[in-house]
Protein backbone atom coordinates (compact mmCIF):
# COMPACT_ATOMS: atom_id res chain seq x y z
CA UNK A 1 0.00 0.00 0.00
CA UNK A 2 1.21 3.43 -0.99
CA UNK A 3 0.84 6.31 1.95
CA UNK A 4 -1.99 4.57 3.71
CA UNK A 5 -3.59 6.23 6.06
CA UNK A 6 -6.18 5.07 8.70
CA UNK A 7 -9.39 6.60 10.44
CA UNK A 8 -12.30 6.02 13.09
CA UNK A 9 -14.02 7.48 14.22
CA UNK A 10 -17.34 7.20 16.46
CA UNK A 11 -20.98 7.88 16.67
CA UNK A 12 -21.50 8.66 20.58
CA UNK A 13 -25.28 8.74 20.02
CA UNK A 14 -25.35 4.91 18.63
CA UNK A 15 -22.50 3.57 20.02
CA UNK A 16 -21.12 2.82 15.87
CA UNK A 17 -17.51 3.24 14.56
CA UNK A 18 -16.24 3.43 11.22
CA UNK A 19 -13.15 2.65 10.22
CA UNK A 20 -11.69 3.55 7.05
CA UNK A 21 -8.06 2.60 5.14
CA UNK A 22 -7.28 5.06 2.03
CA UNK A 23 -4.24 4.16 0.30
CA UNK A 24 -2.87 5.01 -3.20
CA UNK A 25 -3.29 2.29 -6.04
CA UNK A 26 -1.16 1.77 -9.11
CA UNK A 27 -3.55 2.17 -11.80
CA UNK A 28 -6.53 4.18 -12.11
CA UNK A 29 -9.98 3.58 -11.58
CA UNK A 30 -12.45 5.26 -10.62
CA UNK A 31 -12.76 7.89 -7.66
CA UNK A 32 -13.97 5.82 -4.63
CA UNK A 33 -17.20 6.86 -3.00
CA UNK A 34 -17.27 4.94 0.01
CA UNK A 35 -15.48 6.52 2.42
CA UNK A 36 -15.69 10.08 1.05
CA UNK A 37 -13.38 12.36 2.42
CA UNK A 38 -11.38 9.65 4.08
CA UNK A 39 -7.80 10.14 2.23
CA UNK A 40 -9.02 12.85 -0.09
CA UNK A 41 -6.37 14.73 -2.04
CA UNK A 42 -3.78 13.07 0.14
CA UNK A 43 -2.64 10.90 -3.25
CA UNK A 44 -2.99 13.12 -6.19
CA UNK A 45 -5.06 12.04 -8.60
CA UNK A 46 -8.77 10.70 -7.12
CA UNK A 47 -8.62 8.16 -9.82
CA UNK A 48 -5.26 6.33 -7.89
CA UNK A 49 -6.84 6.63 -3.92
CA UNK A 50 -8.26 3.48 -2.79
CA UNK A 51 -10.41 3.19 0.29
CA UNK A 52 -12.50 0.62 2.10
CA UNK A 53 -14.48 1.29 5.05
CA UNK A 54 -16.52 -0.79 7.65
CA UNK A 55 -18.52 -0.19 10.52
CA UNK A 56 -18.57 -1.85 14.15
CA UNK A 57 -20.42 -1.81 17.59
CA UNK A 58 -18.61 -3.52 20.48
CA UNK A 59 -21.33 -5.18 22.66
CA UNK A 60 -21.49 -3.37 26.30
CA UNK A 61 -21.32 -6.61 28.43
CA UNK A 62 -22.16 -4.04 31.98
């Protein structure tokens, strides 16, 4: 992976992350939508930045 990058963030009000990974690929493609935002402009061209994205709740065993 070229300059990958990481994110999460979190929704207080449902208890949800997302995670993201935006890296640079070696061909173009196009721009990714998922994950707007996440990597943006960090890599140049759109058409190279990869990113995938999920989302996760971790169970509140209180």
């Amino acid at each position: 992976m070229i300059g990958a990058r990481g994110c999460v963030s979190f929704d207080a009000a449902s208890g949800i992350y997302l995670v993201s990974v935006a890296w640079q690929g070696k061909g173009k493609t196009a721009a990714p939508t998922a994950g707007l935002g996440r990597g943006k402009g960090l890599n140049g061209d759109e058409a190279l930045r990869r990113v995938v994205s999920t989302t996760l709740q971790i169970a509140n065993l209180y």
